[in-house]
Protein backbone atom coordinates (compact mmCIF):
# COMPACT_ATOMS: atom_id res chain seq x y z
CA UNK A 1 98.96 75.30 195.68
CA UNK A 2 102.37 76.64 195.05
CA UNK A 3 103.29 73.32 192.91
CA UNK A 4 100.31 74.11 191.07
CA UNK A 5 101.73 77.23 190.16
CA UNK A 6 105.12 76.46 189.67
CA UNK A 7 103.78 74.34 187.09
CA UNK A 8 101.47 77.14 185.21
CA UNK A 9 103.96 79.97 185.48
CA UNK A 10 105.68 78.95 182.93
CA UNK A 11 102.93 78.34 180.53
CA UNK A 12 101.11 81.46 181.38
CA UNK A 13 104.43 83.33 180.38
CA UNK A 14 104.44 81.58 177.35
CA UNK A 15 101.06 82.50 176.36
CA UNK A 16 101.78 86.20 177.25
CA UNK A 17 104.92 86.03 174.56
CA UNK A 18 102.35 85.02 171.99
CA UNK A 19 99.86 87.62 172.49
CA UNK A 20 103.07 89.96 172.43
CA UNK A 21 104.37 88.96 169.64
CA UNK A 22 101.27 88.71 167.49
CA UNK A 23 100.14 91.95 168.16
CA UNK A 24 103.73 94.01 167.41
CA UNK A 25 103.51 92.15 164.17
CA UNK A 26 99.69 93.03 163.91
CA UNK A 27 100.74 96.41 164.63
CA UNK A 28 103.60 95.93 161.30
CA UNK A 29 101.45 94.59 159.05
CA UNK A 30 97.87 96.45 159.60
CA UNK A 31 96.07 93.01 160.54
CA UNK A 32 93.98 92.14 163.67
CA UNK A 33 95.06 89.04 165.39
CA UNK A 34 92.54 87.28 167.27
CA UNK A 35 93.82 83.81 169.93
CA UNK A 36 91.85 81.19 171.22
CA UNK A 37 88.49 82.29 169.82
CA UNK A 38 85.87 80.78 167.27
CA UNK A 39 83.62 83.23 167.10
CA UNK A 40 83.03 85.58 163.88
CA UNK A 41 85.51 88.16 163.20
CA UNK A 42 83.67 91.54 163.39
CA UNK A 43 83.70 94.28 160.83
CA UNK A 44 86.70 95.64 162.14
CA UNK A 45 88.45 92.71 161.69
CA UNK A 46 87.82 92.29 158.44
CA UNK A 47 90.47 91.28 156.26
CA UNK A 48 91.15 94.35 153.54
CA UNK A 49 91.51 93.60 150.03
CA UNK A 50 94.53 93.60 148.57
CA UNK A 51 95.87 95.58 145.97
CA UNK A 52 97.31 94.24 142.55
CA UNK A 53 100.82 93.20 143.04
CA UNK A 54 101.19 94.90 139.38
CA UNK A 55 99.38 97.58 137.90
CA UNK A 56 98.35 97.65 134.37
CA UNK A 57 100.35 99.29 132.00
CA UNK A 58 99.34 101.62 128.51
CA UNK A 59 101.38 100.98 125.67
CA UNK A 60 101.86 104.67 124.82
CA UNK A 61 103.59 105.56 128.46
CA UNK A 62 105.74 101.91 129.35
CA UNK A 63 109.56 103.86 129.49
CA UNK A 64 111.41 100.94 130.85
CA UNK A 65 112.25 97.65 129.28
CA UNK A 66 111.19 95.42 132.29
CA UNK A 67 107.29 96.93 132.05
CA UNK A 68 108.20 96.53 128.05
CA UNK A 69 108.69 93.10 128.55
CA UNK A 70 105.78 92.26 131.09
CA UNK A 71 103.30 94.19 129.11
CA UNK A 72 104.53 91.86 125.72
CA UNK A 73 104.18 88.94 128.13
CA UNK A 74 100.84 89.44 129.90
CA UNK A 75 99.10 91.08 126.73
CA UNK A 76 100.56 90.85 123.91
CA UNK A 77 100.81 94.07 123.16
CA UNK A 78 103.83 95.87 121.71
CA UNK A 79 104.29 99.32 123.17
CA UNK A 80 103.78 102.26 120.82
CA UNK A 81 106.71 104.72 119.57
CA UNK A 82 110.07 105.02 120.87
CA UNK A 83 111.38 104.66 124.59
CA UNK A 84 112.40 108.07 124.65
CA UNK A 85 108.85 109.34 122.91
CA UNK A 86 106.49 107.30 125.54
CA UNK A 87 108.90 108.96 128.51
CA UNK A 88 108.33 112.51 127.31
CA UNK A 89 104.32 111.68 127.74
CA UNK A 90 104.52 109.70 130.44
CA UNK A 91 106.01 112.95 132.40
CA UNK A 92 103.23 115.13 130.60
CA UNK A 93 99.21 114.69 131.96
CA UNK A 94 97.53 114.48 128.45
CA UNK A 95 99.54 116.99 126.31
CA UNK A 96 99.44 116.73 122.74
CA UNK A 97 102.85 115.20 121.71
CA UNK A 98 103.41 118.44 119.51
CA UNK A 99 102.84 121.16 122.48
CA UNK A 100 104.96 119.15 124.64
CA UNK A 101 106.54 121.87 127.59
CA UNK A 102 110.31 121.58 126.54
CA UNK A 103 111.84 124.72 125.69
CA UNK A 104 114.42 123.01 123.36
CA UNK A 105 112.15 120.55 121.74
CA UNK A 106 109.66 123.97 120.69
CA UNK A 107 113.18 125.68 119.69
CA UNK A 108 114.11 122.68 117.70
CA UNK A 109 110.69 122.26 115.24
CA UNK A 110 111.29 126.05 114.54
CA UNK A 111 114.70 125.43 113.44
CA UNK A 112 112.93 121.92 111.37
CA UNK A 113 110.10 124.30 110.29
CA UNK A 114 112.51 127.26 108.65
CA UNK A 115 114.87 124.31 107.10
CA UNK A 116 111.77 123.00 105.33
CA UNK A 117 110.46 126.07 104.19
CA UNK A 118 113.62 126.17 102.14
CA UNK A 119 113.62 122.69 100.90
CA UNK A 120 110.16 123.52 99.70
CA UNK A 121 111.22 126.35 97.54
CA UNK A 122 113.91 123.93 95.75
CA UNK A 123 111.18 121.18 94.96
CA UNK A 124 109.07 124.13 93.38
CA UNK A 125 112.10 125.69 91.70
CA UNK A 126 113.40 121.95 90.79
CA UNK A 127 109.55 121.25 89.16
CA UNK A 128 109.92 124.52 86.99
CA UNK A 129 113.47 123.33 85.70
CA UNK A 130 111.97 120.11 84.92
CA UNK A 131 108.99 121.40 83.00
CA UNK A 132 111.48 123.52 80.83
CA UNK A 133 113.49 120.73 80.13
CA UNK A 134 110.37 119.13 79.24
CA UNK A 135 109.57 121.67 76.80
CA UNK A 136 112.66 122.82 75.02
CA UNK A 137 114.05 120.18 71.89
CA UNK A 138 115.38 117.61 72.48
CA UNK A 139 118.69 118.43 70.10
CA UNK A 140 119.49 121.37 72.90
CA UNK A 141 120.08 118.65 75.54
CA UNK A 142 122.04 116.41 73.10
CA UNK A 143 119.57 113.99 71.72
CA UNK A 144 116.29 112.05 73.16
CA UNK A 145 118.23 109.73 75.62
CA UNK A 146 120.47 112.92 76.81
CA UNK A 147 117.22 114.34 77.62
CA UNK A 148 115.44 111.10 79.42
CA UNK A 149 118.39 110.21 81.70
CA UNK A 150 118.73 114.65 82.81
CA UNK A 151 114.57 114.52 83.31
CA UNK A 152 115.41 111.26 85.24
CA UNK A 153 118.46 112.89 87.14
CA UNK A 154 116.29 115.99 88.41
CA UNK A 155 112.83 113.49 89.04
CA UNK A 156 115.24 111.18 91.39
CA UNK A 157 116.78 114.47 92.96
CA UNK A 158 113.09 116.06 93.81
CA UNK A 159 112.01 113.31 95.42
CA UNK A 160 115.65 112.71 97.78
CA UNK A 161 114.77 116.94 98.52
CA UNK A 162 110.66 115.91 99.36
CA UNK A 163 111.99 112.88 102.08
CA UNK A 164 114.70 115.62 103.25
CA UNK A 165 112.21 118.48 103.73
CA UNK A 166 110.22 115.62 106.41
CA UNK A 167 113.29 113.61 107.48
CA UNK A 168 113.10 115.33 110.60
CA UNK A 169 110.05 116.21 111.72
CA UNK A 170 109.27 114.22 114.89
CA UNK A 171 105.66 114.16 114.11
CA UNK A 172 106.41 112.22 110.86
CA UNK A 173 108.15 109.85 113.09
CA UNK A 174 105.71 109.79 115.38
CA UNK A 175 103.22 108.50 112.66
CA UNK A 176 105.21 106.32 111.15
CA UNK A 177 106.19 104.15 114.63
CA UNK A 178 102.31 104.31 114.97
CA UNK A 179 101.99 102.78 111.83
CA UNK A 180 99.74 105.57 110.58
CA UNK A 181 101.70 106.82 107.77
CA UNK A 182 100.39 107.58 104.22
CA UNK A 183 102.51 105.92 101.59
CA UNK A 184 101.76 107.76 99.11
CA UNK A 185 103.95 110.11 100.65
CA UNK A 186 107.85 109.41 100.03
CA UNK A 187 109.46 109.83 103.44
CA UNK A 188 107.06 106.64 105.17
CA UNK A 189 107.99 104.65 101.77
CA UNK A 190 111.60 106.03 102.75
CA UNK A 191 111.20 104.89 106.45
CA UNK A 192 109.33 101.86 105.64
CA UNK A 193 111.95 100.57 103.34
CA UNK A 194 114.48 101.52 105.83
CA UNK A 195 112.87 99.59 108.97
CA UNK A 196 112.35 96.93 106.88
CA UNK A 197 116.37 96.77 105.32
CA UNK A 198 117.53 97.06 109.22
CA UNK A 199 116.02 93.40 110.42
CA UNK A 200 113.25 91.10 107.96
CA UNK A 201 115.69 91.59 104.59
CA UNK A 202 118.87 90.45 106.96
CA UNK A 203 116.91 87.35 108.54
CA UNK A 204 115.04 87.01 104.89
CA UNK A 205 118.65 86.77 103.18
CA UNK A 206 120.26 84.34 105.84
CA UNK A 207 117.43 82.00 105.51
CA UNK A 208 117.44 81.82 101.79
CA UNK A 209 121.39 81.51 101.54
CA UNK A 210 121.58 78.85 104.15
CA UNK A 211 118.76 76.62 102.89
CA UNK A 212 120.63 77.04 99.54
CA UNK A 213 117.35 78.66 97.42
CA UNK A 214 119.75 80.98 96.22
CA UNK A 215 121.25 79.64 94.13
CA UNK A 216 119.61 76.19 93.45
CA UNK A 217 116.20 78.25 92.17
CA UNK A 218 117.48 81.65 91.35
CA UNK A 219 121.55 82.51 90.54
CA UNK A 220 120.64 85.75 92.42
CA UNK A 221 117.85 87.13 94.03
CA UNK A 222 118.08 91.04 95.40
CA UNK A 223 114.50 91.80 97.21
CA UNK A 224 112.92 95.34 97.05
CA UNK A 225 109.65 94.53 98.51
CA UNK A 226 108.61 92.68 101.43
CA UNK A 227 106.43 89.65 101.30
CA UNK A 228 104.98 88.10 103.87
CA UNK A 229 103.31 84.52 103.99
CA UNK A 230 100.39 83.15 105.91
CA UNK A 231 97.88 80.49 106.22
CA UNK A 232 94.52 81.65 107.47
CA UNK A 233 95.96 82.93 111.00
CA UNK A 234 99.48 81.24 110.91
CA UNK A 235 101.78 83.48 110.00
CA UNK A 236 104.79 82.15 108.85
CA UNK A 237 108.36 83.52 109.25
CA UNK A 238 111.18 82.66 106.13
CA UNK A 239 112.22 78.45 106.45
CA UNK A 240 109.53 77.91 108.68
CA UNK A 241 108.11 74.39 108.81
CA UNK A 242 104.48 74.32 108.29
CA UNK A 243 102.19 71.40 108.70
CA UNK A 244 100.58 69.81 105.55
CA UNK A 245 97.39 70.27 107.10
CA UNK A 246 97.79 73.79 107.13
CA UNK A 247 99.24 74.34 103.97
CA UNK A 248 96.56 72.18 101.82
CA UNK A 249 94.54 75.64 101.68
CA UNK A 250 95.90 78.51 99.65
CA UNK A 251 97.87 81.21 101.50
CA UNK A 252 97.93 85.12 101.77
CA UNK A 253 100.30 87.35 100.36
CA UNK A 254 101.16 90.73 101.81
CA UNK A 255 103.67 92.43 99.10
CA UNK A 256 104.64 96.05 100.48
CA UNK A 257 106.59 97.85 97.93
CA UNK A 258 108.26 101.41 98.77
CA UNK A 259 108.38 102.70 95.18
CA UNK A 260 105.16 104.57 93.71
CA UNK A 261 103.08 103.77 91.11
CA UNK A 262 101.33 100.68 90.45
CA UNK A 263 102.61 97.70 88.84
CA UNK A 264 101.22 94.07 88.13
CA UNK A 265 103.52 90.71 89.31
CA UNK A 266 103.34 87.06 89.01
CA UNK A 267 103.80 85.09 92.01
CA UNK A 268 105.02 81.33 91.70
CA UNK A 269 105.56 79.13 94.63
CA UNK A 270 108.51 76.32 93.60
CA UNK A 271 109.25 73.27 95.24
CA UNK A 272 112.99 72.40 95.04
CA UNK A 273 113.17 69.04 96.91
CA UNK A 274 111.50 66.55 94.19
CA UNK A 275 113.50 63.22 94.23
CA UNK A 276 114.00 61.45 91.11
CA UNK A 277 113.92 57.81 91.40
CA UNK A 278 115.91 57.15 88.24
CA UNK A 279 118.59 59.61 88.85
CA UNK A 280 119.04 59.76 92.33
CA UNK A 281 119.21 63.17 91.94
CA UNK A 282 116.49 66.12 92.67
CA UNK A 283 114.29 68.22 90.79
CA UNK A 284 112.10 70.94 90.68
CA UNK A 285 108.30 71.11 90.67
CA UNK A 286 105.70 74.13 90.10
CA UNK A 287 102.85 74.47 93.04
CA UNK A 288 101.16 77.49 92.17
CA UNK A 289 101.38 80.72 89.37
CA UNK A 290 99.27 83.68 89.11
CA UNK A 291 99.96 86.39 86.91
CA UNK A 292 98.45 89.84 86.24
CA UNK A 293 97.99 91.21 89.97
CA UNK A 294 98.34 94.75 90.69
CA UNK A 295 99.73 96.28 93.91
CA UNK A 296 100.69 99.96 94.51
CA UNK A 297 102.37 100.89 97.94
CA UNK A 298 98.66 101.07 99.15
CA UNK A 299 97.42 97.70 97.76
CA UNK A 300 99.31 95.43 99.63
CA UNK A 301 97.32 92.29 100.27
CA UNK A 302 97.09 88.93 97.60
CA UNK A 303 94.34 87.18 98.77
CA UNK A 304 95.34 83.81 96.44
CA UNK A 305 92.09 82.09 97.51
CA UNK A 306 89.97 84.93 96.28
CA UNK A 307 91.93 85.89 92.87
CA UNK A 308 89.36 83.96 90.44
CA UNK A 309 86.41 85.11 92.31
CA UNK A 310 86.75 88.26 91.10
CA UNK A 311 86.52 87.63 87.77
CA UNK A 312 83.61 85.22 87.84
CA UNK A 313 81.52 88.17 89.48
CA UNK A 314 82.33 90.76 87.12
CA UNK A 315 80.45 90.74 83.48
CA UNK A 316 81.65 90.07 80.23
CA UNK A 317 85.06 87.86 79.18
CA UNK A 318 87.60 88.80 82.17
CA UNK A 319 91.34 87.21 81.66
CA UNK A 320 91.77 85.08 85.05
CA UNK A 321 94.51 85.23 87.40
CA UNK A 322 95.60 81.55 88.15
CA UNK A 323 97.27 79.82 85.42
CA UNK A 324 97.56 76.74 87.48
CA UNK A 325 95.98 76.00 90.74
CA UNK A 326 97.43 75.65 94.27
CA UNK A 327 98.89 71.95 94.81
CA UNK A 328 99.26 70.94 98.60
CA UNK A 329 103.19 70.90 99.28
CA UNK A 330 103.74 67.52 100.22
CA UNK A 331 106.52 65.16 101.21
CA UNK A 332 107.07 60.98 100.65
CA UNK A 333 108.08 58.99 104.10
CA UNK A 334 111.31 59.12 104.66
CA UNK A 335 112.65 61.87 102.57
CA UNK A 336 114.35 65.15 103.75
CA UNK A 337 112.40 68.43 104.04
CA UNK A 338 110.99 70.14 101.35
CA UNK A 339 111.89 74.17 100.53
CA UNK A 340 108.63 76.00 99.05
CA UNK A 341 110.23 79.25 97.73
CA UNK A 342 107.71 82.14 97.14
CA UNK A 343 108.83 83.93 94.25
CA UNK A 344 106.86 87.68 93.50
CA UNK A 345 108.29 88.61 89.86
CA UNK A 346 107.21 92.24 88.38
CA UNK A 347 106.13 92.26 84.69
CA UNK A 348 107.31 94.55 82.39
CA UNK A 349 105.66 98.31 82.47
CA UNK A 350 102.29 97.44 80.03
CA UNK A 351 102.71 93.87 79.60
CA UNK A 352 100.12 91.42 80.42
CA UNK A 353 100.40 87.44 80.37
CA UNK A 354 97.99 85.66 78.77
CA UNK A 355 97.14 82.92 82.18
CA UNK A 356 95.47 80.38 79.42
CA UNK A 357 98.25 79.92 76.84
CA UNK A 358 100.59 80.04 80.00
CA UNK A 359 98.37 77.07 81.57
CA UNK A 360 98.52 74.73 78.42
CA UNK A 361 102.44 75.61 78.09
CA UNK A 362 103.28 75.39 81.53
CA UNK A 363 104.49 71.56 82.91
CA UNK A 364 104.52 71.38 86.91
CA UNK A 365 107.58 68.80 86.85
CA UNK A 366 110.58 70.02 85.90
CA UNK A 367 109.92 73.79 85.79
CA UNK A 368 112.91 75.82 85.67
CA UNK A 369 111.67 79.32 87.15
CA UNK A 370 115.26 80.88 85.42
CA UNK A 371 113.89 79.90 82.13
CA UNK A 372 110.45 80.89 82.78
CA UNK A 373 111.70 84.64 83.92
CA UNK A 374 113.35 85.19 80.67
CA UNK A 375 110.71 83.93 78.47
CA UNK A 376 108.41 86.38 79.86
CA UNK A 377 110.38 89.71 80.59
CA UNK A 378 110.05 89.12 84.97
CA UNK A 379 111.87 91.20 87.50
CA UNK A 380 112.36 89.06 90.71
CA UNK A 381 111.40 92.28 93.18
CA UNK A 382 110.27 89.70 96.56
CA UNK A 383 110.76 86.44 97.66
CA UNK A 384 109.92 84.29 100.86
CA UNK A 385 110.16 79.98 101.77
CA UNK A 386 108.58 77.58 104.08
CA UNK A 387 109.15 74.10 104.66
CA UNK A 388 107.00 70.53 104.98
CA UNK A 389 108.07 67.40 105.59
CA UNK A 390 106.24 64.10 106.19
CA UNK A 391 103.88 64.30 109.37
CA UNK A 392 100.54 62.55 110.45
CA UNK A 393 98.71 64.58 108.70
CA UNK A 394 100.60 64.11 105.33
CA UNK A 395 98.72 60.67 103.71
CA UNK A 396 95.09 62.50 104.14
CA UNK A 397 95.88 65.47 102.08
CA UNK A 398 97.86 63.78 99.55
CA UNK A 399 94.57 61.58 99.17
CA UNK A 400 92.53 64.34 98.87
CA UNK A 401 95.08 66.15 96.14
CA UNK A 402 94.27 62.84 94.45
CA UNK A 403 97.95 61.37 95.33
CA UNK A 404 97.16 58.64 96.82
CA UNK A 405 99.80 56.45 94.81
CA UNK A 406 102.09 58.70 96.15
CA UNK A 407 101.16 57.78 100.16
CA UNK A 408 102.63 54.62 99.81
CA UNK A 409 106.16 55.25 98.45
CA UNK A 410 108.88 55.18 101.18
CA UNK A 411 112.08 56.17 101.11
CA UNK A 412 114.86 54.37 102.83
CA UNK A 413 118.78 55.05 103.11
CA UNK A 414 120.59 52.18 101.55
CA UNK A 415 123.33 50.45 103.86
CA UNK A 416 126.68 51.10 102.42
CA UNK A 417 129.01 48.10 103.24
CA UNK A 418 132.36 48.92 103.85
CA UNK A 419 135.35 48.19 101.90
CA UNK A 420 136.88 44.51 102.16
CA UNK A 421 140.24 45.84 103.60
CA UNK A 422 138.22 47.98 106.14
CA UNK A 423 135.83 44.96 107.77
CA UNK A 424 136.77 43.79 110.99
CA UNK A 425 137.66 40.14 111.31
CA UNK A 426 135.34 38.59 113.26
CA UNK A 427 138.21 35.74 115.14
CA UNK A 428 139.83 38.98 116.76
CA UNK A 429 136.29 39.18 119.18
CA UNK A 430 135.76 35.51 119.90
């Protein structure tokens, strides 16, 4: 008997540790422990569920950049306003942004509110000096073009006082980080046009000056408005490569210009990789033109697919749109990339182009866009580029563009030999 327990001493202490052990980390955590037993656990035993690891997050409140960043990860969504804005509300239960409980904020918008008060009176005082210069002759003021360039003067000097009187106004920001600003109004055109200069016009100009469209198409381009390309739901960012299957249908333009008024352009897509066999050189071909399209800083969207369709549903003789129709970018085996430059030119203020003469005129191979600019009175005002090269995908739509010819051509880099004085002799490695 005491051998016996000698021998189950030591494994009864052992089994005492356990239950020890288990239970002080039982007691840590919050769960039961249960040894030894294969029965059902009861209902006190049941297992709670646990909480999310992360909560979810509202757009309109994230104030740090590490929820900015999960919340772009897990949902896509981009949070709304500024950092600073989205901390304000996140400290505030439900308070309109305006009647936010900060003594200097509500001191501040006074202060806004009595400044543009007075830049109110000198936009109405400004509009009375106008319409007397308007009225008097035009020999006071020192002759008709004296007269234009003061009426243009004050006109250019109201509307820097109207984006001054709003500059400030953190509910105009507000709006306009929402994306809910009216541009008919000159401060979002203002802000627009400044957001947009900041990042897309810096990215749109490196693109274009590396890839060399400027100036192998255009001497000099300076962009005013900003285009933006896409393919049913690709959209495509400047030098982009796009697949030929994707570009075979027509695209769709979004041209947001941050002047008012309304204006008609003519967009013209360019391809400035076309080899020439006979020259070993490169030239230019014309994929696409469309003239006669009107946007306004409202109008922004060029639906190329559905220009035409317009004009067969409406009655009586309607000019068209598309002077020629959308060919498929494509690319022969074994040549380099192709650059597609999207050109959007502005016509000149009451000036139409007649798409039918311009269609029997017009050659695809070997347009020169400067040449077709100056013929017609265009103002380059927006510009964008995408590339295609050959792919899988290539020899179907060329078939189907009716260049099937053009499937089989390959191109292949000829072997330059080297000079007699530079070959190796071959005796030296036997």
């Amino acid at each position: 008997m005491a051998a016996g327990r000698r021998a189950v001493l030591p494994l009864h202490t052992c089994l005492r540790c356990i239950r020890q052990n288990t239970n002080s980390n039982a007691c840590l955590t919050g769960a039961p422990s249960r040894l030894f037993s294969s029965s059902t656990p009861s209902s006190e035993q049941a297992q709670v569920k646990q909480s999310p690891k992360f909560p979810e997050l509202d757009p309109s409140l994230v104030s740090n950049r590490r929820d900015e960043r999960r919340l772009i990860r897990t949902t896509g969504v981009l949070p709304i306003g500024s950092r600073r804005r989205r901390a304000a509300l996140q400290t505030s239960s439900g308070i309109p942004f305006e009647q936010l409980p900060y003594q200097c904020f509500q001191e501040a918008r006074k202060v806004l509110q009595v400044d543009r008060e007075e830049k109110i009176k000198q936009i109405d005082a400004m509009r009375s000096r106008i319409a007397n210069v308007q009225a008097q002759n035009a020999a006071v003021s020192g002759g008709e073009k004296a007269k234009e360039a003061r009426l243009r003067s004050m006109r250019n000097y109201m509307e820097e006082l109207k984006i001054l009187a709003d500059i400030n106004d953190p509910m105009v920001k507000k709006r306009h980080e929402d994306g809910e600003g009216d541009m008919n109004k000159p401060i979002y055109r203002y802000l627009a046009d400044k957001q947009w200069r900041r990042y897309k016009r810096l990215v749109l100009m490196q693109r274009i000056t590396q890839m060399n469209v400027m100036p192998d198409i255009l001497p000099k381009i300076d962009p005013i408005a900003e285009v933006n390309l896409a393919f049913g739901r690709r959209n495509v960012q400047p030098g982009d490569f796009v697949d030929s299957r994707v570009s075979e249908i027509l695209p769709r333009l979004k041209v947001q210009v941050f002047d008012k008024g309304e204006r008609l352009v003519t967009v013209v897509v360019v391809d400035a990789d076309v080899p020439v066999l006979e020259k070993n050189d490169f030239t230019y071909r014309c994929h696409f033109i469309a003239s006669n399209i009107p946007i306004s800083p409202t109008s922004t969207s060029i639906p190329l697919n559905q220009l035409d369709r317009k004009v067969q549903g409406s009655q009586g003789a309607t000019q068209k749109y598309i002077a020629l129709p959308w060919l498929p970018p494509y690319a022969n085996k074994g040549s380099p990339y192709h650059r597609l430059a999207v050109f959007v030119l502005q016509q000149a203020e009451g000036k139409t182009i007649d798409t039918a003469k311009l269609a029997e005129k017009t050659k695809r191979d070997g347009f020169i866009l400067r040449g077709f600019i100056d013929k017609h009175q265009l103002k380059p005002v927006g510009v964008t580029m995408f590339r295609t090269q050959w792919d899988e995908g290539m020899a179907g739509v060329m078939s189907r563009a009716g260049l099937g010819d053009q499937a089989n051509i390959e191109f292949k880099r000829k072997r330059v030999e080297p000079l007699p004085y530079k070959k190796k002799d071959p005796k030296r490695y036997r």
